[in-house]
C-alpha atoms as a PDB file:
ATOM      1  CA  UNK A   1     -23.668 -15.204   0.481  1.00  0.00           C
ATOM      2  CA  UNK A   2     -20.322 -16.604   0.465  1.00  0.00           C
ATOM      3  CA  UNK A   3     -17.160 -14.787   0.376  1.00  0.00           C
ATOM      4  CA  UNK A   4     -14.318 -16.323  -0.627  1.00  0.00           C
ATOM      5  CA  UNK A   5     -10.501 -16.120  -1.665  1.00  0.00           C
ATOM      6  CA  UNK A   6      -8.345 -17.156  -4.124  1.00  0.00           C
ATOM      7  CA  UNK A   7      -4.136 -17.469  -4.379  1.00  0.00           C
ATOM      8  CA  UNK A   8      -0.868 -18.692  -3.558  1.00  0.00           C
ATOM      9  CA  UNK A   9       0.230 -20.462  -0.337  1.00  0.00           C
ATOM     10  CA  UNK A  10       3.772 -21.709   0.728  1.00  0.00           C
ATOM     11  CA  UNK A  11       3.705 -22.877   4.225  1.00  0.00           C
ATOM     12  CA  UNK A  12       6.522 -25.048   6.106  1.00  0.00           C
ATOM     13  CA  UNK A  13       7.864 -25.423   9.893  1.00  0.00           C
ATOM     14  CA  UNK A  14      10.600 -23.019   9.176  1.00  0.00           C
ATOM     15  CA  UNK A  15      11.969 -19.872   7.695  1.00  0.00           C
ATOM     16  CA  UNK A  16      14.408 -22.139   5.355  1.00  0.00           C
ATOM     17  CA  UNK A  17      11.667 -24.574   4.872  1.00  0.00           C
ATOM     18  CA  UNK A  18       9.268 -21.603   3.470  1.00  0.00           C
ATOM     19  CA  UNK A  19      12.236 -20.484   1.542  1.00  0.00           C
ATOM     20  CA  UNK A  20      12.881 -23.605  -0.332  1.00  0.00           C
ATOM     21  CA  UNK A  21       9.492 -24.322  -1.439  1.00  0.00           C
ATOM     22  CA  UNK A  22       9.159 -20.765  -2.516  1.00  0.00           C
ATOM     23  CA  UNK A  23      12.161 -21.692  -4.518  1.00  0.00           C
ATOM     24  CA  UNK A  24      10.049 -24.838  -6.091  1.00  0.00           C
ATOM     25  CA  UNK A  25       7.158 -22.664  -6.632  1.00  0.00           C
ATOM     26  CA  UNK A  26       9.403 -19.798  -8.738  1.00  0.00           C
ATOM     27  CA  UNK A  27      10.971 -22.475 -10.956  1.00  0.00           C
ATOM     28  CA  UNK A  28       8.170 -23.150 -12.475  1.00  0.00           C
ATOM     29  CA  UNK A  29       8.123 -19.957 -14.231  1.00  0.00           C
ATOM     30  CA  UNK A  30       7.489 -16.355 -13.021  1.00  0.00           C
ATOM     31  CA  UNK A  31       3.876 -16.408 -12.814  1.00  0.00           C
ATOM     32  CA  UNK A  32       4.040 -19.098 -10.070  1.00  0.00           C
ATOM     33  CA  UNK A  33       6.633 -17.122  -8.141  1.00  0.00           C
ATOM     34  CA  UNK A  34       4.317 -16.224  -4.544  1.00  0.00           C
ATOM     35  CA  UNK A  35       3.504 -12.639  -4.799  1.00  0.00           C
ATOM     36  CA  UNK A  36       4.563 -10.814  -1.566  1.00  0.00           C
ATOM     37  CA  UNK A  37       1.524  -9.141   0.298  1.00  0.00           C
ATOM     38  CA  UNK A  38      -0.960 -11.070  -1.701  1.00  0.00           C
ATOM     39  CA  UNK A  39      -0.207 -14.548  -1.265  1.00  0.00           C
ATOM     40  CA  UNK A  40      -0.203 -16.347   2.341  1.00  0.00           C
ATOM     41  CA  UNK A  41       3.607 -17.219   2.576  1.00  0.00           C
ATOM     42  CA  UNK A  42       5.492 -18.225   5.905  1.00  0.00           C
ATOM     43  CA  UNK A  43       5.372 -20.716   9.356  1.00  0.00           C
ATOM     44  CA  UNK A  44       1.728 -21.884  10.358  1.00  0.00           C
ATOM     45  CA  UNK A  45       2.266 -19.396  12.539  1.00  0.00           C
ATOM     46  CA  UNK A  46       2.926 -16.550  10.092  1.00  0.00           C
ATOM     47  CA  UNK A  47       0.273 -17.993   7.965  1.00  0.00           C
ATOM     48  CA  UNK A  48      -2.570 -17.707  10.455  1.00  0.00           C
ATOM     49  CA  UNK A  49      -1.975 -14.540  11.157  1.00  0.00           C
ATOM     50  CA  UNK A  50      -2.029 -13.402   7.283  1.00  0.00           C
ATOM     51  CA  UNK A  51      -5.801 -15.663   7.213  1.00  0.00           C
ATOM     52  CA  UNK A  52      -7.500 -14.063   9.997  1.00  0.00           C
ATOM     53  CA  UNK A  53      -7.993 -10.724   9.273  1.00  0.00           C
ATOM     54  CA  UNK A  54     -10.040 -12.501   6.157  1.00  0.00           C
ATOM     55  CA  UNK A  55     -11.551 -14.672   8.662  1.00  0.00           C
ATOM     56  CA  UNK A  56     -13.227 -11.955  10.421  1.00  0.00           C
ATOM     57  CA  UNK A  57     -14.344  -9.943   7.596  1.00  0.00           C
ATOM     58  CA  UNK A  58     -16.465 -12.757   6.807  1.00  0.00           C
ATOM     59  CA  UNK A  59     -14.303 -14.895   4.216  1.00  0.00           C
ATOM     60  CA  UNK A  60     -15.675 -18.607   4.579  1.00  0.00           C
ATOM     61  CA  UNK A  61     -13.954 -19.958   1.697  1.00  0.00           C
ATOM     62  CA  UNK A  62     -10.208 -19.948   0.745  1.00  0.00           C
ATOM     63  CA  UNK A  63      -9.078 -21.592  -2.670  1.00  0.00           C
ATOM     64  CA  UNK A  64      -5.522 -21.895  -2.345  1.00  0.00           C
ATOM     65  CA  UNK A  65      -2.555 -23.015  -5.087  1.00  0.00           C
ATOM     66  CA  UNK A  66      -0.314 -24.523  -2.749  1.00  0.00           C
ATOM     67  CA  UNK A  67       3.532 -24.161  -3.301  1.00  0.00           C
ATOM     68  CA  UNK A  68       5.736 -26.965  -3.758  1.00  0.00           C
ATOM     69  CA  UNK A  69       3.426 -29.795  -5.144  1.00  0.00           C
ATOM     70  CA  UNK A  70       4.196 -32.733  -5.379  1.00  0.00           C
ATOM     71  CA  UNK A  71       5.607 -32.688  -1.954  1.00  0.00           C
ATOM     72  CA  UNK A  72       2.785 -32.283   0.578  1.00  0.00           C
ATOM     73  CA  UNK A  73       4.462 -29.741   2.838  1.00  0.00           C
ATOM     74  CA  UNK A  74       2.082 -26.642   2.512  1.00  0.00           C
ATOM     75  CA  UNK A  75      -1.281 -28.793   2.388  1.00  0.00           C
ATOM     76  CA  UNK A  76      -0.644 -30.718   5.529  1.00  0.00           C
ATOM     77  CA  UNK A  77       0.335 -28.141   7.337  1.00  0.00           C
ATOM     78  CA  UNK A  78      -2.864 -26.370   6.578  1.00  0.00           C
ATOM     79  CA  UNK A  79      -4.687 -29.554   7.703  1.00  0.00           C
ATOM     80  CA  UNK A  80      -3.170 -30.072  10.928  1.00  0.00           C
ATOM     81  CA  UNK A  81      -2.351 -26.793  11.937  1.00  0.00           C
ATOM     82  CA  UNK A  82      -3.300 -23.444  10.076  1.00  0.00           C
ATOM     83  CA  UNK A  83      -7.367 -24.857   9.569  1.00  0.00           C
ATOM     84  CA  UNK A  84      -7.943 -26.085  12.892  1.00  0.00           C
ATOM     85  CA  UNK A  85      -6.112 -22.747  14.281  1.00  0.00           C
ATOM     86  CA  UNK A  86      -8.640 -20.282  12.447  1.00  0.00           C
ATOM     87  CA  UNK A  87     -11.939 -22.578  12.916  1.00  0.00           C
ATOM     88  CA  UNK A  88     -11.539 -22.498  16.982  1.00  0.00           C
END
């Protein structure tokens, strides 16, 4: 059985950087706008320590709309940093 997840994600290096592509997302309308306390939102820092508690309860499988597209801020962060952080 898998277990997955599903939502919004705005990651970037900083508090201003998070900020600003939260701003992106909530210009596209209100339904983008990241939903405090259900959405993964902050540093890769902040971020992997919103993931892990779903880590350990077994969730193998995130599907994430990530903030800000086109730029790439949010995805390669969870590439380089957030994914390789919570599979070690």
């Amino acid at each position: 059985m898998r277990r997955t997840w599903s939502g919004g994600c705005v990651c970037a290096p900083t508090a201003a950087g998070v900020a600003d592509l939260a701003a992106v997302r909530a210009r596209r309308g209100p339904e983008y706008a990241h939903q405090v306390g259900e959405d993964f939102v902050g540093t890769p820092a902040q971020v992997i320590d919103q993931m892990r508690p779903f880590v350990e309860l077994g969730v193998d499988y995130f599907m994430l709309d990530c903030g800000g597209f086109p730029r790439l801020t949010t995805v390669e962060l969870l590439i380089q940093e957030v994914l390789p952080a919570l599979n070690s």
